[in-house]
PDB file of N, CA and C in Angstrom:
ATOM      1  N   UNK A   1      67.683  76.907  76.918  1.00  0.00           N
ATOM      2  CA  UNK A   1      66.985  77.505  78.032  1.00  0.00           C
ATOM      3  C   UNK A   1      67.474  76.905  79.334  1.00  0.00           C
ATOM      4  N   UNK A   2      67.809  77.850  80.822  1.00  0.00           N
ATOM      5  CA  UNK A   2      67.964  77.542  81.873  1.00  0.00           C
ATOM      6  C   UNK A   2      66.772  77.578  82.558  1.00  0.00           C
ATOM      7  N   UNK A   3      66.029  76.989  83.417  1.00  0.00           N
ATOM      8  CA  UNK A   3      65.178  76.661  84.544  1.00  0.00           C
ATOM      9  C   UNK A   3      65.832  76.399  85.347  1.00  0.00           C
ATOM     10  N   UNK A   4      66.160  77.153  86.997  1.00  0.00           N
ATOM     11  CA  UNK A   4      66.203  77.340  88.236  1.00  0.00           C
ATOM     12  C   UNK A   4      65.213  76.465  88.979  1.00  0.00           C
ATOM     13  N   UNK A   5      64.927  75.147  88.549  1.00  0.00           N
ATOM     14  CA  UNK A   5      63.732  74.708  89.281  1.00  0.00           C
ATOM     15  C   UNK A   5      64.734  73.319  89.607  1.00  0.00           C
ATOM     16  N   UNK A   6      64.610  72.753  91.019  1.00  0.00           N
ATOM     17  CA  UNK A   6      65.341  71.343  91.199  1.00  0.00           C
ATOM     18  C   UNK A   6      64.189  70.027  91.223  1.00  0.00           C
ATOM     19  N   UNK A   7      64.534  68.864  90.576  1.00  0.00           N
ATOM     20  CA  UNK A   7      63.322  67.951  91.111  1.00  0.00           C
ATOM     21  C   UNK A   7      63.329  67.865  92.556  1.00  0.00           C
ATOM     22  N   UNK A   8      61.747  68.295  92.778  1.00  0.00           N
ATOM     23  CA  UNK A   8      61.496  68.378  94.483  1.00  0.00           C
ATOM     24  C   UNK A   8      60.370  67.233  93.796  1.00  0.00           C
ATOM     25  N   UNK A   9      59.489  66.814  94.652  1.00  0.00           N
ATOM     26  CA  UNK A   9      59.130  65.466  94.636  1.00  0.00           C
ATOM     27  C   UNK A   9      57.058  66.765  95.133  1.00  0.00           C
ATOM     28  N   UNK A  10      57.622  67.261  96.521  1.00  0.00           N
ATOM     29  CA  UNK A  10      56.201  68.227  96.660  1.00  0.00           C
ATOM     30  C   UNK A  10      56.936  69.659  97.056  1.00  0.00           C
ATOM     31  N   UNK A  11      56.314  70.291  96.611  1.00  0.00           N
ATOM     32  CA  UNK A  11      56.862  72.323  97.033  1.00  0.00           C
ATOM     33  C   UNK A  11      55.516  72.675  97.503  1.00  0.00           C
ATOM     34  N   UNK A  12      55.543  72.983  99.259  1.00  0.00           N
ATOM     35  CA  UNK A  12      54.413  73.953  99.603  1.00  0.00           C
ATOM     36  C   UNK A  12      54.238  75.017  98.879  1.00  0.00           C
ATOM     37  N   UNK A  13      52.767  75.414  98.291  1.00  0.00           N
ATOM     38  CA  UNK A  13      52.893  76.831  97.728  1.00  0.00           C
ATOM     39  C   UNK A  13      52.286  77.523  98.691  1.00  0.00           C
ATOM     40  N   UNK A  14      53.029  78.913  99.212  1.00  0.00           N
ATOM     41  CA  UNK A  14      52.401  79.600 100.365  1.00  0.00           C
ATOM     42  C   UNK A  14      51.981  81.053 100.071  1.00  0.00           C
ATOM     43  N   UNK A  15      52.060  82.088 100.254  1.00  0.00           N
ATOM     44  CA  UNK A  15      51.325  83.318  99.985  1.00  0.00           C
ATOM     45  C   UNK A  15      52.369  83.860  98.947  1.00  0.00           C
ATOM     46  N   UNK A  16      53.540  83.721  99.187  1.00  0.00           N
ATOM     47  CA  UNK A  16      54.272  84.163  98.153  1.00  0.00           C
ATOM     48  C   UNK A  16      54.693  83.208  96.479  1.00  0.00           C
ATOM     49  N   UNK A  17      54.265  82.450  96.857  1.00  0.00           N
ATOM     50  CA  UNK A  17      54.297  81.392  95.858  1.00  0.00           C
ATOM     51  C   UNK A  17      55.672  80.778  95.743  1.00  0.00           C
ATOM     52  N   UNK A  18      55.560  80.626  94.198  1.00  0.00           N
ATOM     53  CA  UNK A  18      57.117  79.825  94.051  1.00  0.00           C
ATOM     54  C   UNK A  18      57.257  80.358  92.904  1.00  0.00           C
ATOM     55  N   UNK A  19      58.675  80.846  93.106  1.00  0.00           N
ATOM     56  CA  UNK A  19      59.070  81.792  91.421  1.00  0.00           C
ATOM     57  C   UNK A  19      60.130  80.503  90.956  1.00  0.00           C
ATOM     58  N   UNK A  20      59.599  80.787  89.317  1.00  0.00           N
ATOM     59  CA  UNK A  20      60.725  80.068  88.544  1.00  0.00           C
ATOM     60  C   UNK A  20      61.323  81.427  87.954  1.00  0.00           C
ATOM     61  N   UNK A  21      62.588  81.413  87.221  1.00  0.00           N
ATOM     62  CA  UNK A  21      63.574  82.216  87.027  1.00  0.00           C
ATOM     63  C   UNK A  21      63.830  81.737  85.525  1.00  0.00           C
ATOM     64  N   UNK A  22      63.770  81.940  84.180  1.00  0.00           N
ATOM     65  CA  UNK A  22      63.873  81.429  83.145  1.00  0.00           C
ATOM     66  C   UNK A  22      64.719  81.861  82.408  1.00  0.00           C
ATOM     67  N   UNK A  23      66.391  81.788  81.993  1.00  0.00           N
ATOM     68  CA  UNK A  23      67.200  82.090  81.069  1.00  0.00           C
ATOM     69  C   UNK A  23      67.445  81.017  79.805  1.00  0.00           C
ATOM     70  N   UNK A  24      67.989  81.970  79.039  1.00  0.00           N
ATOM     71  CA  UNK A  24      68.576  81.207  78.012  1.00  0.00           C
ATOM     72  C   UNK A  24      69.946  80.721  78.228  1.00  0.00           C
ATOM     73  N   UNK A  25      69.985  79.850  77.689  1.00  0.00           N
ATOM     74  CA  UNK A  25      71.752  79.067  77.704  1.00  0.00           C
ATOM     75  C   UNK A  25      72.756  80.367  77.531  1.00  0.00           C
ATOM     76  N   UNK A  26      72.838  81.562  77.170  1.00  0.00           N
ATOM     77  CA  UNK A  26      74.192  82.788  77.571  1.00  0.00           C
ATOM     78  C   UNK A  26      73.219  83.599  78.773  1.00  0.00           C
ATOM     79  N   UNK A  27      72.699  82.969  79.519  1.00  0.00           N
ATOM     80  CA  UNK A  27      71.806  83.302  80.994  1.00  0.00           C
ATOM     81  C   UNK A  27      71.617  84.323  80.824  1.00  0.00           C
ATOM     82  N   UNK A  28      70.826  85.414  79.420  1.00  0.00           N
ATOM     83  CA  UNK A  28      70.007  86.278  79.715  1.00  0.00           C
ATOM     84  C   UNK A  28      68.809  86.138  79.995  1.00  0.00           C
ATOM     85  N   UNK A  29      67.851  86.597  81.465  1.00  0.00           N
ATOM     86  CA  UNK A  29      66.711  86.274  81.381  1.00  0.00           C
ATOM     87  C   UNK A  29      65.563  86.510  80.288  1.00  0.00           C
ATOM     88  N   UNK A  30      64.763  85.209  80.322  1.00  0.00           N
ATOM     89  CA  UNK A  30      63.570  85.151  79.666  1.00  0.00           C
ATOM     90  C   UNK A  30      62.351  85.747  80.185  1.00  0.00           C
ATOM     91  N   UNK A  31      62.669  85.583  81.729  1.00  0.00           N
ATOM     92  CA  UNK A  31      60.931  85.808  81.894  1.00  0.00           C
ATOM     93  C   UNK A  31      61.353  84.973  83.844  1.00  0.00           C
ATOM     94  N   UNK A  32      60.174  86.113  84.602  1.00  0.00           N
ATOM     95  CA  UNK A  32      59.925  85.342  86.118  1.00  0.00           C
ATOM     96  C   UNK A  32      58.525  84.237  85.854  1.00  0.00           C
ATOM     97  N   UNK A  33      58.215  82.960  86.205  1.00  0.00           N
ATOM     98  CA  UNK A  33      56.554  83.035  86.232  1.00  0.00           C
ATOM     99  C   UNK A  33      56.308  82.437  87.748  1.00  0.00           C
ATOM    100  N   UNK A  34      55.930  83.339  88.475  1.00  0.00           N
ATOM    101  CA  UNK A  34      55.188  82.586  89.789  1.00  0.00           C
ATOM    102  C   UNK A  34      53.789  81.975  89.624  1.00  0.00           C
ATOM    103  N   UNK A  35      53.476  81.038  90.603  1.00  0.00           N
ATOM    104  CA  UNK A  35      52.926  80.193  90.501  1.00  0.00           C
ATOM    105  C   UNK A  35      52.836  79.954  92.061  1.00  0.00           C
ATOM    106  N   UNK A  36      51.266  80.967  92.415  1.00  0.00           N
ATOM    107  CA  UNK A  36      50.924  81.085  93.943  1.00  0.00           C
ATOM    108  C   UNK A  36      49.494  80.255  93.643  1.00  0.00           C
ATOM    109  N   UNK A  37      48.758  80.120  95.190  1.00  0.00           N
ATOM    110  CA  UNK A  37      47.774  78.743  95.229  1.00  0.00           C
ATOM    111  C   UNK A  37      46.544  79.867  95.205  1.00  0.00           C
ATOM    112  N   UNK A  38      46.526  80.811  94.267  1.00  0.00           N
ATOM    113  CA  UNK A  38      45.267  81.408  93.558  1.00  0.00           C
ATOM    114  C   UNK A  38      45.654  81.916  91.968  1.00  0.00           C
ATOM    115  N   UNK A  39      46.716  82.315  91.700  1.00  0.00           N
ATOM    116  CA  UNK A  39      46.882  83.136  90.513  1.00  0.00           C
ATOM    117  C   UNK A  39      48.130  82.320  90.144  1.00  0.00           C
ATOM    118  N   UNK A  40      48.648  83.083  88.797  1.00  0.00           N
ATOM    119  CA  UNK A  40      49.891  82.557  88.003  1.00  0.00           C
ATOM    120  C   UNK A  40      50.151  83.984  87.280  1.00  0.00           C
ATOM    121  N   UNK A  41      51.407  84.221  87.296  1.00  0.00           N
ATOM    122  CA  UNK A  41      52.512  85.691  87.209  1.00  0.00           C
ATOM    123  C   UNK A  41      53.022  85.466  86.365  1.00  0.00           C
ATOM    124  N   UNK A  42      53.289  85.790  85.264  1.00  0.00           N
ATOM    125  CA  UNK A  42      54.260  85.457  83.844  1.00  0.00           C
ATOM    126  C   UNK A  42      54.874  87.297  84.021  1.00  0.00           C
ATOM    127  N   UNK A  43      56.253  87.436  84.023  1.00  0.00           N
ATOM    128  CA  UNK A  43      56.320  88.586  83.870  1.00  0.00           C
ATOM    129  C   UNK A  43      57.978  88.792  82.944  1.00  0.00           C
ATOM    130  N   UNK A  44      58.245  89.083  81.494  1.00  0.00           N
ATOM    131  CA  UNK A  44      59.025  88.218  80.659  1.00  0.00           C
ATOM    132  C   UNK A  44      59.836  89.570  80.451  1.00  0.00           C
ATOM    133  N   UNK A  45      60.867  88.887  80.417  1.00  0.00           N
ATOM    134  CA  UNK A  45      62.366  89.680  80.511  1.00  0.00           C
ATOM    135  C   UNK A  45      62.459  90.404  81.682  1.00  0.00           C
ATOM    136  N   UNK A  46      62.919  91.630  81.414  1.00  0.00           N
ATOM    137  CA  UNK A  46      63.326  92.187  82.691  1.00  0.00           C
ATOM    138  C   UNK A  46      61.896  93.324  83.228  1.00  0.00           C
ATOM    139  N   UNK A  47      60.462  92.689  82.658  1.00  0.00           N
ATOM    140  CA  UNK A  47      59.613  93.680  83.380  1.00  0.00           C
ATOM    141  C   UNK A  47      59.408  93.438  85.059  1.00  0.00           C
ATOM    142  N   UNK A  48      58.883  94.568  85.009  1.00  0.00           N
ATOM    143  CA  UNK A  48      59.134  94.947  86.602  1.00  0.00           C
ATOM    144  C   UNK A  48      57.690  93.740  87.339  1.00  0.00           C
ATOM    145  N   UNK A  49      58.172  93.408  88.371  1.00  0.00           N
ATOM    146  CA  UNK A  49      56.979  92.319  88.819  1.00  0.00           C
ATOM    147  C   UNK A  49      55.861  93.018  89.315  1.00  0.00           C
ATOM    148  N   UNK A  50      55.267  93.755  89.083  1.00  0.00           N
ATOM    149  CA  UNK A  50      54.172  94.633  89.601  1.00  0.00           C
ATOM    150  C   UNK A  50      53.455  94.762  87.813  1.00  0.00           C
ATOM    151  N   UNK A  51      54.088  94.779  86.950  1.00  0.00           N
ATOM    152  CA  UNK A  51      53.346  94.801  85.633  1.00  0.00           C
ATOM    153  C   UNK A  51      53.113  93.254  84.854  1.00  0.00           C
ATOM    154  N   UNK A  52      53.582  92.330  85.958  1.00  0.00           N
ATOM    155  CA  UNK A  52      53.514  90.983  85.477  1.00  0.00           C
ATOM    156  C   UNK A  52      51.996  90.448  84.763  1.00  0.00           C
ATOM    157  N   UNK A  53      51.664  89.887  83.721  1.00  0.00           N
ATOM    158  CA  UNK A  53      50.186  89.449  83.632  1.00  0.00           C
ATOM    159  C   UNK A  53      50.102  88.454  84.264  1.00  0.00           C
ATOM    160  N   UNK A  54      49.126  88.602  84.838  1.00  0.00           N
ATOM    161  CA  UNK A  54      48.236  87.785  85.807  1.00  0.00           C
ATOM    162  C   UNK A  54      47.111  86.848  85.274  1.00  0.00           C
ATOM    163  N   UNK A  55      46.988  85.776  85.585  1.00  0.00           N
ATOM    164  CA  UNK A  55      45.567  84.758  85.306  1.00  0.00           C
ATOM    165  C   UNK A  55      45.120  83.879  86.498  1.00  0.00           C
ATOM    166  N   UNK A  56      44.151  83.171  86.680  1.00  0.00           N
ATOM    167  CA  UNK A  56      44.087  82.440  87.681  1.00  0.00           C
ATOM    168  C   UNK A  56      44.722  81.200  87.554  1.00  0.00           C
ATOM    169  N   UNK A  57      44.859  80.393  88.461  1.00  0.00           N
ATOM    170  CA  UNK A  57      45.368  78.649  88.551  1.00  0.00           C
ATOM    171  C   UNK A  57      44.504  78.293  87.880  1.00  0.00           C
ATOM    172  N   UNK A  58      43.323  78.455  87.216  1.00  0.00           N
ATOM    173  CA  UNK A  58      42.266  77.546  86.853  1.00  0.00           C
ATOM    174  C   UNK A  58      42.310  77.922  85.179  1.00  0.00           C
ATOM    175  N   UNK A  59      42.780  79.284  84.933  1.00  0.00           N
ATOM    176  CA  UNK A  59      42.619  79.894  83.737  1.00  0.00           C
ATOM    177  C   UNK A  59      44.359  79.321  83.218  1.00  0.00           C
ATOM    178  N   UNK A  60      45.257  79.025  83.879  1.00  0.00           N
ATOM    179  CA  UNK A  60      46.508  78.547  83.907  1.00  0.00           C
ATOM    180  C   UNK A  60      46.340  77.059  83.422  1.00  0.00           C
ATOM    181  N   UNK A  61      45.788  76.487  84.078  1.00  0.00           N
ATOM    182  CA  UNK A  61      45.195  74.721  83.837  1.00  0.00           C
ATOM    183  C   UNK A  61      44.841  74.771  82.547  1.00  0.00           C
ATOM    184  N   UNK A  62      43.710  75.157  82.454  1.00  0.00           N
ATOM    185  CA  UNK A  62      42.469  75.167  80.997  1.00  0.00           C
ATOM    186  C   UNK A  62      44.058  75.319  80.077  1.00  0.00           C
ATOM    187  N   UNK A  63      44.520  76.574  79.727  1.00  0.00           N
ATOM    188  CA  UNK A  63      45.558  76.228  78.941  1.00  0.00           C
ATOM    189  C   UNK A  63      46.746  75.562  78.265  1.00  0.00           C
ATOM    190  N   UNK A  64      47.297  74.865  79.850  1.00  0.00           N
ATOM    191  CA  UNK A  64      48.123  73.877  79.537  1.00  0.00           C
ATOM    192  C   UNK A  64      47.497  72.324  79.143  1.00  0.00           C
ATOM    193  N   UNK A  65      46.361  72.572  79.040  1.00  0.00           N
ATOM    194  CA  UNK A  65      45.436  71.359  78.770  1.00  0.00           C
ATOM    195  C   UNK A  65      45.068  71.580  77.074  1.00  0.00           C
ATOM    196  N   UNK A  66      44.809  72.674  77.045  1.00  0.00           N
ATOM    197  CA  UNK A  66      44.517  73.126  75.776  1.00  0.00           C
ATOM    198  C   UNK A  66      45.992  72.744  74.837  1.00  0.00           C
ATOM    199  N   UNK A  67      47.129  72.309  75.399  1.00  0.00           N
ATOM    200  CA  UNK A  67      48.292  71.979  74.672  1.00  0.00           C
ATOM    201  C   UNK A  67      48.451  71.089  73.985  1.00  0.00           C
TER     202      UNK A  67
END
């Protein structure tokens, strides 16, 4: 797997958020997931970002906690 993400240390999140970009090692994409300062966007392979599923930051948390 490729991640488009660099160690930044802090990333303002602002209205548009911050997209990660997710390929596999022969860089076909996996999946966009933004990650704005109300919601979280998972939208995997090449769907269109308007059909992305949506959850909140809080419903995003609970899960990665649940890991």
């Amino acid at each position: 797997m490729k991640v488009s993400v660099e160690d930044i240390p802090t990333v303002p999140v602002n209205q548009k958020g911050i997209l990660i970009r997710i390929r596999d090692d022969s860089g076909k994409t996996v999946g966009k997931l933004w990650i704005g300062n109300q919601s979280v966007r998972w939208a995997r392979g090449t769907t269109p970002d308007m059909s992305a599923k949506r959850v909140t930051l809080r419903q995003f948390v609970d899960f990665l906690n649940q890991l």
